[in-house]
Structure formats: structure tokens, C-alpha cells
PDB file of N, CA and C in Angstrom:
ATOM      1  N   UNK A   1     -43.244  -6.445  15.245  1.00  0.00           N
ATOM      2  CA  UNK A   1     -42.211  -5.882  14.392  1.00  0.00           C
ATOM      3  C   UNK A   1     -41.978  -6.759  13.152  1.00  0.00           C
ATOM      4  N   UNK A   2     -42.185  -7.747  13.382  1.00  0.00           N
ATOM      5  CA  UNK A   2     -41.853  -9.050  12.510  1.00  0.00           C
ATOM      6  C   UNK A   2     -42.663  -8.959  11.467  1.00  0.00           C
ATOM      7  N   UNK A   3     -44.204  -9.126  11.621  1.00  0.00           N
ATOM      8  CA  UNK A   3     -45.513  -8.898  10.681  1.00  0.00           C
ATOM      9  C   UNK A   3     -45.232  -7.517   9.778  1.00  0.00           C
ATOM     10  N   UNK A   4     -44.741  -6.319  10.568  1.00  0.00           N
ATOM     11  CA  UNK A   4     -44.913  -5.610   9.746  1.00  0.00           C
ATOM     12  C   UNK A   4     -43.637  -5.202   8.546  1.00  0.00           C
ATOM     13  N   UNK A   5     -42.615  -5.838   9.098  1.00  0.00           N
ATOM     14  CA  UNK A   5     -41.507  -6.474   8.188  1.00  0.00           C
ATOM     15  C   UNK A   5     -41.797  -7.333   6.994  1.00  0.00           C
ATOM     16  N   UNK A   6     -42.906  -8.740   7.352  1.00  0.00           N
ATOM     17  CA  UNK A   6     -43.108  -8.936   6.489  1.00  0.00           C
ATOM     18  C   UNK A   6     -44.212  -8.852   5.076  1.00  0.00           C
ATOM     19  N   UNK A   7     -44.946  -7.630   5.945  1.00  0.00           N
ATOM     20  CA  UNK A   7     -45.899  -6.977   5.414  1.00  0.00           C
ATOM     21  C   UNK A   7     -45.403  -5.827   4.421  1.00  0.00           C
ATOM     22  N   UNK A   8     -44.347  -5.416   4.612  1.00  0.00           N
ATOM     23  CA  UNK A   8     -43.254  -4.604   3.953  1.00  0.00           C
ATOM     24  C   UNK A   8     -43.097  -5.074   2.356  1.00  0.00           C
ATOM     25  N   UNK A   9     -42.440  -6.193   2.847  1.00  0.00           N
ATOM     26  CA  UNK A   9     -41.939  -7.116   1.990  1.00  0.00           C
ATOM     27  C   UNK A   9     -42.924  -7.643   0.867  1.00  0.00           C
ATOM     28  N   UNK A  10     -43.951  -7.831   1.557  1.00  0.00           N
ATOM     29  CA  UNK A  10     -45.429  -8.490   0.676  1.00  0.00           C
ATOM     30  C   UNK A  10     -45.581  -7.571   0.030  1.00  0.00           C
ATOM     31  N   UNK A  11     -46.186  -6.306   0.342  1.00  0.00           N
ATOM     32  CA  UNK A  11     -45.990  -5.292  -0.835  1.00  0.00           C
ATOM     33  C   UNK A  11     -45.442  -4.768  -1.931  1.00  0.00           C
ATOM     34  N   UNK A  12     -43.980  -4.749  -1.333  1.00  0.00           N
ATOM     35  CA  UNK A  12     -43.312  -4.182  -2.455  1.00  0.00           C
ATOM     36  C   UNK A  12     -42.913  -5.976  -3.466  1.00  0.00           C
ATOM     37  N   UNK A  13     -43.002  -6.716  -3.440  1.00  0.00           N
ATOM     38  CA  UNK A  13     -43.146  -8.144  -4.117  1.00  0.00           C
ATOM     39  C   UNK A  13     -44.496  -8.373  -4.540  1.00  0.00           C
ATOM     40  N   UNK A  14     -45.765  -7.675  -4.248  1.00  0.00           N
ATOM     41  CA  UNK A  14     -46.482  -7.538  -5.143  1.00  0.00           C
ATOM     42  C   UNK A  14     -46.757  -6.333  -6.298  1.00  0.00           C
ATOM     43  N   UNK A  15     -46.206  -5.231  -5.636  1.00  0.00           N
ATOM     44  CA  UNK A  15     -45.697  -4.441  -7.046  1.00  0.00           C
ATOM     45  C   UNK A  15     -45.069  -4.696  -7.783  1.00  0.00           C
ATOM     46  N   UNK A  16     -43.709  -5.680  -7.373  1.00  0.00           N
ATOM     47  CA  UNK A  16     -42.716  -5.969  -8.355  1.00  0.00           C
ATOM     48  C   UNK A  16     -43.362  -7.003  -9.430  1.00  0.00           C
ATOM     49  N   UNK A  17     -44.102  -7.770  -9.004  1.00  0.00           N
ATOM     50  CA  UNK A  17     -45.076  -8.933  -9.632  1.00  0.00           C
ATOM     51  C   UNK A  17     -45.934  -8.205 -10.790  1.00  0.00           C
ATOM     52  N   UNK A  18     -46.772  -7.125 -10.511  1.00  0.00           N
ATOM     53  CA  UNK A  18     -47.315  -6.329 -11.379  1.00  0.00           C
ATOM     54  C   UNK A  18     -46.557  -5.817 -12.225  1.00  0.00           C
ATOM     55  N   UNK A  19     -45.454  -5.204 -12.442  1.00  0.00           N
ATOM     56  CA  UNK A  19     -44.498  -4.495 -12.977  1.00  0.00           C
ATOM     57  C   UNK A  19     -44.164  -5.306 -14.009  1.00  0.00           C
ATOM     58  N   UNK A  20     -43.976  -6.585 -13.572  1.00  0.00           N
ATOM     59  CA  UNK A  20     -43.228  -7.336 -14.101  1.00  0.00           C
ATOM     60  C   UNK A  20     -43.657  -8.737 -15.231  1.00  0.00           C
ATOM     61  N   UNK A  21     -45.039  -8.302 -15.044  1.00  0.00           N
ATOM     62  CA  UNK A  21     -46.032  -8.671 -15.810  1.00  0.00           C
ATOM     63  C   UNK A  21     -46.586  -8.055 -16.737  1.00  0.00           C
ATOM     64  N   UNK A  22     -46.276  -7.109 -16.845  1.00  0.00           N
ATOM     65  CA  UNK A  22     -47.381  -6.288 -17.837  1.00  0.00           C
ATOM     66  C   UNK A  22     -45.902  -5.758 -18.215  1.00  0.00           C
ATOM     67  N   UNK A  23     -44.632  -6.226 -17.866  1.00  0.00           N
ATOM     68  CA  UNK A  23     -43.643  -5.903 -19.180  1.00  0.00           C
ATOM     69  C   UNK A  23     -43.354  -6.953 -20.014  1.00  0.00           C
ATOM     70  N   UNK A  24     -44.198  -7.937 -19.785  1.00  0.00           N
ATOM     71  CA  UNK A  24     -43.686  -9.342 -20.382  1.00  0.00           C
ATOM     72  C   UNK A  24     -44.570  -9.045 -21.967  1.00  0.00           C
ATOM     73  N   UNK A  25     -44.018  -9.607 -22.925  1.00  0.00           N
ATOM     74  CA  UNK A  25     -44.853  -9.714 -24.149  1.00  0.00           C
ATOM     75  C   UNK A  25     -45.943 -10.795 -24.568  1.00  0.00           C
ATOM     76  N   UNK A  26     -46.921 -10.432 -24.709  1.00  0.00           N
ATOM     77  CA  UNK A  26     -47.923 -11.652 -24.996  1.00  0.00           C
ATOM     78  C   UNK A  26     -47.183 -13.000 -25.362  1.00  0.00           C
ATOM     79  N   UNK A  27     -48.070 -13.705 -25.338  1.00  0.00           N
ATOM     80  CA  UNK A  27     -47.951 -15.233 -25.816  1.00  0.00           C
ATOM     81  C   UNK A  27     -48.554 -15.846 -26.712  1.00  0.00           C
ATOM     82  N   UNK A  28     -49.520 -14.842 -27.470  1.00  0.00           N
ATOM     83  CA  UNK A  28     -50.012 -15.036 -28.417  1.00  0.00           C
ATOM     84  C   UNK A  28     -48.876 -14.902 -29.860  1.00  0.00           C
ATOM     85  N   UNK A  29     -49.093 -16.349 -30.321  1.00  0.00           N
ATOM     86  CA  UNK A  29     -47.883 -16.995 -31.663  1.00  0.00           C
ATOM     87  C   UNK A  29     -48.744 -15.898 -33.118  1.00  0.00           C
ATOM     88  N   UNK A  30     -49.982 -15.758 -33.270  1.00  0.00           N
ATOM     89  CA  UNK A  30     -50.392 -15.507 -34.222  1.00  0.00           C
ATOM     90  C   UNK A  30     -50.250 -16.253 -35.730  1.00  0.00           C
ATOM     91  N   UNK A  31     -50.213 -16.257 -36.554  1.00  0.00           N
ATOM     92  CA  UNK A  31     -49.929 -16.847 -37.725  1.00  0.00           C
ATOM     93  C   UNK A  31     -48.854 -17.886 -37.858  1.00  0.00           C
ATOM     94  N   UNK A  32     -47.901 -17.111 -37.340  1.00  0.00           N
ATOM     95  CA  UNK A  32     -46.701 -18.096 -37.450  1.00  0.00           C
ATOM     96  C   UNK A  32     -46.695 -19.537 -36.577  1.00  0.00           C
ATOM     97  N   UNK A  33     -47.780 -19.479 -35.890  1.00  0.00           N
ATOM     98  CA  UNK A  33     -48.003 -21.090 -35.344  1.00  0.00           C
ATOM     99  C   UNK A  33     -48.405 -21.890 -36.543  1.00  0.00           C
ATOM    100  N   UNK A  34     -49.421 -21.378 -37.085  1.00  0.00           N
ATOM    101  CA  UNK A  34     -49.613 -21.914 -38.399  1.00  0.00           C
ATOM    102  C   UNK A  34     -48.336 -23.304 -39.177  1.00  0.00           C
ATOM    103  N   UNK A  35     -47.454 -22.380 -40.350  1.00  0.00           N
ATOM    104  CA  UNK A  35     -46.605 -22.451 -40.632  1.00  0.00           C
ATOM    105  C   UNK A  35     -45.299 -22.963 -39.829  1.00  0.00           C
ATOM    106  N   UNK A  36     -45.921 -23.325 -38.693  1.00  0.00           N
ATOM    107  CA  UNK A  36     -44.249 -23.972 -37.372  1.00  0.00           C
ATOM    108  C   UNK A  36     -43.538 -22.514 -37.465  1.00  0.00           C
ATOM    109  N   UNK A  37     -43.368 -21.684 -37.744  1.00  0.00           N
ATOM    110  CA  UNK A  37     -42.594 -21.016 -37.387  1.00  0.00           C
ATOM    111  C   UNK A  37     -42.007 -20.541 -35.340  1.00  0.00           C
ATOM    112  N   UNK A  38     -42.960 -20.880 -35.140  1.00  0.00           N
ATOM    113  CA  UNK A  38     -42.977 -20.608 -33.527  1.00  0.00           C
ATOM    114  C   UNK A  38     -41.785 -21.449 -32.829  1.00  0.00           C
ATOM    115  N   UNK A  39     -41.184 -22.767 -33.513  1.00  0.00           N
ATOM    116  CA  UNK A  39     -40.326 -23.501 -33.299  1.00  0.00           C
ATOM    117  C   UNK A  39     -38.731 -22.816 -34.053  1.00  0.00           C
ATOM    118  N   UNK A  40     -38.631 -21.422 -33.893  1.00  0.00           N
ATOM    119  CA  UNK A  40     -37.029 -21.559 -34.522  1.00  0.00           C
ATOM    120  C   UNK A  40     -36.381 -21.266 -33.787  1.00  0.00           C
ATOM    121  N   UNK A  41     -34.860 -20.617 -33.868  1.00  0.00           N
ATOM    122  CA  UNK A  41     -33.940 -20.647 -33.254  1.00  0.00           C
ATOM    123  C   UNK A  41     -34.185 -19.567 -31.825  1.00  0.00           C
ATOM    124  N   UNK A  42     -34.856 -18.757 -32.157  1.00  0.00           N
ATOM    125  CA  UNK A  42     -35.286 -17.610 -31.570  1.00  0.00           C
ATOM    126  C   UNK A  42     -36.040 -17.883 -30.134  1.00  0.00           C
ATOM    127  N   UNK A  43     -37.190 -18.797 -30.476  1.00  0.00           N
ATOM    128  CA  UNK A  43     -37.887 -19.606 -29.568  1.00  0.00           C
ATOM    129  C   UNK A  43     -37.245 -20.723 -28.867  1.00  0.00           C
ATOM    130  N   UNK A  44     -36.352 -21.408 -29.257  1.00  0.00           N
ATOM    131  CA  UNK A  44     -35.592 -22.420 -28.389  1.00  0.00           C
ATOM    132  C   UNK A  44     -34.541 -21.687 -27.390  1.00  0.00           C
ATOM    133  N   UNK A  45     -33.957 -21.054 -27.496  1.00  0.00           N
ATOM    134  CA  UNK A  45     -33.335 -19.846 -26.697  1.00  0.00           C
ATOM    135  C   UNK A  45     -33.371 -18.733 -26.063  1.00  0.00           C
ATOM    136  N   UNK A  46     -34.670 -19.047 -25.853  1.00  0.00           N
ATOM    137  CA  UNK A  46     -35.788 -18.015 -25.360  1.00  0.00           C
ATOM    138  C   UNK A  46     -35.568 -17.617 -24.077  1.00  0.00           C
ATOM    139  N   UNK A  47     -35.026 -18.830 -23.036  1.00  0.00           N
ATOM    140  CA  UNK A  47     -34.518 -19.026 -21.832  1.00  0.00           C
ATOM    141  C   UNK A  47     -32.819 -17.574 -21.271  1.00  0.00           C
ATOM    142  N   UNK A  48     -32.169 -17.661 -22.069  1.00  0.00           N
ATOM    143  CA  UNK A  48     -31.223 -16.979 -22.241  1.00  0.00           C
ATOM    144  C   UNK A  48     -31.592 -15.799 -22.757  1.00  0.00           C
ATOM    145  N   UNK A  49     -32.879 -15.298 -22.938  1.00  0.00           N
ATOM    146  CA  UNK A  49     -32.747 -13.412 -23.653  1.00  0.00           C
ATOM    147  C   UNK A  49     -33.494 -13.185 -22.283  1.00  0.00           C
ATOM    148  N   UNK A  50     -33.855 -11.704 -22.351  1.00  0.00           N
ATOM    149  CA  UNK A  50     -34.653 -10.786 -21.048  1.00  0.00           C
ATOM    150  C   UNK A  50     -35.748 -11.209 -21.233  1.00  0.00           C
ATOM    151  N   UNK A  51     -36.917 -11.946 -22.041  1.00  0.00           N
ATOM    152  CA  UNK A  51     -38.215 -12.348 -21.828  1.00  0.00           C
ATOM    153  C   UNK A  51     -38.176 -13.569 -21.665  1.00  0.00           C
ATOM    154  N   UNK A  52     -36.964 -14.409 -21.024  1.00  0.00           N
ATOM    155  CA  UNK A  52     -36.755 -15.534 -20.483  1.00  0.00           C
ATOM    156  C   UNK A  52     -36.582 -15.682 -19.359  1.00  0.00           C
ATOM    157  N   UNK A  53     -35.606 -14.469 -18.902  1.00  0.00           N
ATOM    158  CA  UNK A  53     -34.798 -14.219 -17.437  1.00  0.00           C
ATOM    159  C   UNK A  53     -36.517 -14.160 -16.390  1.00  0.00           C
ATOM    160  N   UNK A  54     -37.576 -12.554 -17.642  1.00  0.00           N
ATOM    161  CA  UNK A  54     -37.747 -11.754 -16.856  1.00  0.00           C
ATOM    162  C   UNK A  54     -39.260 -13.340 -16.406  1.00  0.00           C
ATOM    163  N   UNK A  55     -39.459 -14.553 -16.811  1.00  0.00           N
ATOM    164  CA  UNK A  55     -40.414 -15.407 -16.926  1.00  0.00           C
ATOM    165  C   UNK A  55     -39.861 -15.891 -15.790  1.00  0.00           C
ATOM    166  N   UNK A  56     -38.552 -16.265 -15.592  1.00  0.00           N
ATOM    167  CA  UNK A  56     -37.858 -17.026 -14.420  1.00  0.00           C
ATOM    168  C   UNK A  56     -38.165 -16.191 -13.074  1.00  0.00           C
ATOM    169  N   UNK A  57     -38.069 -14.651 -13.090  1.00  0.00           N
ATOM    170  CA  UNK A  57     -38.394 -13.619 -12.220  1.00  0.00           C
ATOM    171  C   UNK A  57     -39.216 -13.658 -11.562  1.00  0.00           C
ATOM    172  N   UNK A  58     -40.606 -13.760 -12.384  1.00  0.00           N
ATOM    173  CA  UNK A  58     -41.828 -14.408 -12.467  1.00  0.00           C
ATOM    174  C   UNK A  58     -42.484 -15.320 -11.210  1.00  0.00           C
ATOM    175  N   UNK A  59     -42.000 -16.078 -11.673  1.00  0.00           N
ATOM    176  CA  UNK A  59     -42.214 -17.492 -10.914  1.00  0.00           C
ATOM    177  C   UNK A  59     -41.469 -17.718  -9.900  1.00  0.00           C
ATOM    178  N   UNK A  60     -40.164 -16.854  -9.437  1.00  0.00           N
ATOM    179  CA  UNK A  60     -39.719 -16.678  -7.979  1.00  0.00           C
ATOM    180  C   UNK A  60     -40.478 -15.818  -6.963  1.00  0.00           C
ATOM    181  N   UNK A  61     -41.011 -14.930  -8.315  1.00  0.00           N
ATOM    182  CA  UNK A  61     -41.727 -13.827  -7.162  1.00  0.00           C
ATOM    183  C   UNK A  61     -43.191 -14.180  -6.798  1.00  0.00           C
ATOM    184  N   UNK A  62     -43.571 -14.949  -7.645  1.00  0.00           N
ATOM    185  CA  UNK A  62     -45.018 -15.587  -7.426  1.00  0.00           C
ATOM    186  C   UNK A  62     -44.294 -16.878  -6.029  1.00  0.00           C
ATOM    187  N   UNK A  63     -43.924 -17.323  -6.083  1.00  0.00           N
ATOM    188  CA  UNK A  63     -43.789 -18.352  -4.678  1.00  0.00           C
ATOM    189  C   UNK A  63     -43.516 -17.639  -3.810  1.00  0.00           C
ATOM    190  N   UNK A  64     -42.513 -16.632  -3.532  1.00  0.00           N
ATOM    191  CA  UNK A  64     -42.245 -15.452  -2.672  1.00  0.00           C
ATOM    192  C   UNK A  64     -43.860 -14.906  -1.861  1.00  0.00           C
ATOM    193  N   UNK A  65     -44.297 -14.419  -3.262  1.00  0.00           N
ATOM    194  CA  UNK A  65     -45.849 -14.164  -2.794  1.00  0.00           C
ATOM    195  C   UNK A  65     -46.420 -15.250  -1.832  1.00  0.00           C
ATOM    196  N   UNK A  66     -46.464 -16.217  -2.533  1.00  0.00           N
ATOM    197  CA  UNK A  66     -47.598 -17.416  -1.805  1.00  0.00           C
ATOM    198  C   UNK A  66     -46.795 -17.595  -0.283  1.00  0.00           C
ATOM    199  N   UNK A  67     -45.348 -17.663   0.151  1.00  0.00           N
ATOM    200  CA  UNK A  67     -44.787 -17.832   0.860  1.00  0.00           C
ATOM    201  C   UNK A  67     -45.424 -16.931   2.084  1.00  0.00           C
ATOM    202  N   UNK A  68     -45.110 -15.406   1.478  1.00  0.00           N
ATOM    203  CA  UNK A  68     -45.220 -14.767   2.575  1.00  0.00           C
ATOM    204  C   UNK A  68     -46.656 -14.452   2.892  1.00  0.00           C
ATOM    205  N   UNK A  69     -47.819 -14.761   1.781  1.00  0.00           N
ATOM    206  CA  UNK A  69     -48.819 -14.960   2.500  1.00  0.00           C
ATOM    207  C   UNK A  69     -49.198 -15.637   3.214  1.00  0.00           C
ATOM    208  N   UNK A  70     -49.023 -17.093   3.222  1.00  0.00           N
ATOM    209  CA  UNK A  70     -48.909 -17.819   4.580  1.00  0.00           C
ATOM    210  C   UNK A  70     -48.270 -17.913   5.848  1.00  0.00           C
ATOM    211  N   UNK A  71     -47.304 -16.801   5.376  1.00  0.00           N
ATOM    212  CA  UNK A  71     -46.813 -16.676   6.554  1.00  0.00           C
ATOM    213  C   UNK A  71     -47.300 -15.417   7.483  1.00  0.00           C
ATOM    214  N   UNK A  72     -48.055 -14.908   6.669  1.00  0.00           N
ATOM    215  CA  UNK A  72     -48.709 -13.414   7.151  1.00  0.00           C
ATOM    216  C   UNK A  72     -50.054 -13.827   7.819  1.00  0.00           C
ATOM    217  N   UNK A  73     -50.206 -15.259   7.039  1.00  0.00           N
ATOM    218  CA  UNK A  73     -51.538 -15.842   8.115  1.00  0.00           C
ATOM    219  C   UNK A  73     -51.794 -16.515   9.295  1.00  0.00           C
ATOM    220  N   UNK A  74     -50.474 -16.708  10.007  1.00  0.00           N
ATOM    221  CA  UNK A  74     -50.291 -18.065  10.651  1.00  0.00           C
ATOM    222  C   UNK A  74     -50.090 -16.638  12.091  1.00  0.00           C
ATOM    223  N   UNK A  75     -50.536 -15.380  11.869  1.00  0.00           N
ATOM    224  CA  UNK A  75     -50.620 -14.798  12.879  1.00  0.00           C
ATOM    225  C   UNK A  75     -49.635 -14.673  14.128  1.00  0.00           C
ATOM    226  N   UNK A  76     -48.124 -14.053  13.809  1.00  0.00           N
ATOM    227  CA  UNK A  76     -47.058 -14.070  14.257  1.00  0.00           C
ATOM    228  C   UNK A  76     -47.063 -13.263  15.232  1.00  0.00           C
TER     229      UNK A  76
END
């Protein structure tokens, strides 16, 4: 019951992972690396808008992942 609970879980946290990636906006600076522009106010506060939050999202749901795959391996 347990496995397939957390087999549940693995799934829908790897859709959310997909989803949630391909809403993120490139990282490509283009030109404005050039010129420093990539350093203004916009970019230092980057943390605080939705393509900051959704980066933090990210990287909970990626350990989530790795989590429950090991735990999906250890054959419960």
C-alpha cells in the first residue's frame, strides 16, 4: 500500500517538475550581458518575483524527486 502511495506521489511530482520547467524563461542574457546590463535592479530581485519563487519550486521538487526515488528503491 505504501509503494504504491509513494508511487502516486512520484508521478504526479514528476509532472509537476515538467510543468514547471518549461514555464520558466530561458537564461539566456543575450546582448545585454554585453553592456552589464544583466546586473540591474530587476536581476538582483529576481528572488522575490514568480521566476524566482517558481526556481525555488524547482529545486524542492527536484530533491522530492531524488528522495522518493530512493525510497522507491530500497524495496518496501
Amino acid at each position: 500500500m505504501l509503494r504504491i502511495l509513494l508511487t502516486i506521489v512520484f508521478v504526479i511530482a514528476c509532472v509537476a517538475m515538467t510543468v514547471i520547467v518549461l514555464m520558466q524563461e530561458g537564461k539566456s542574457s543575450g546582448l545585454g550581458a554585453l553592456s552589464g546590463a544583466a546586473e540591474s535592479h530587476w536581476a538582483k530581485n529576481k528572488g522575490r518575483t514568480l521566476e524566482g519563487n517558481m526556481e525555488k519550486i524547482t529545486k524542492i521538487i527536484a530533491v522530492l524527486i531524488f528522495v522518493l526515488a530512493l525510497a522507491l528503491n530500497l524495496n518496501i
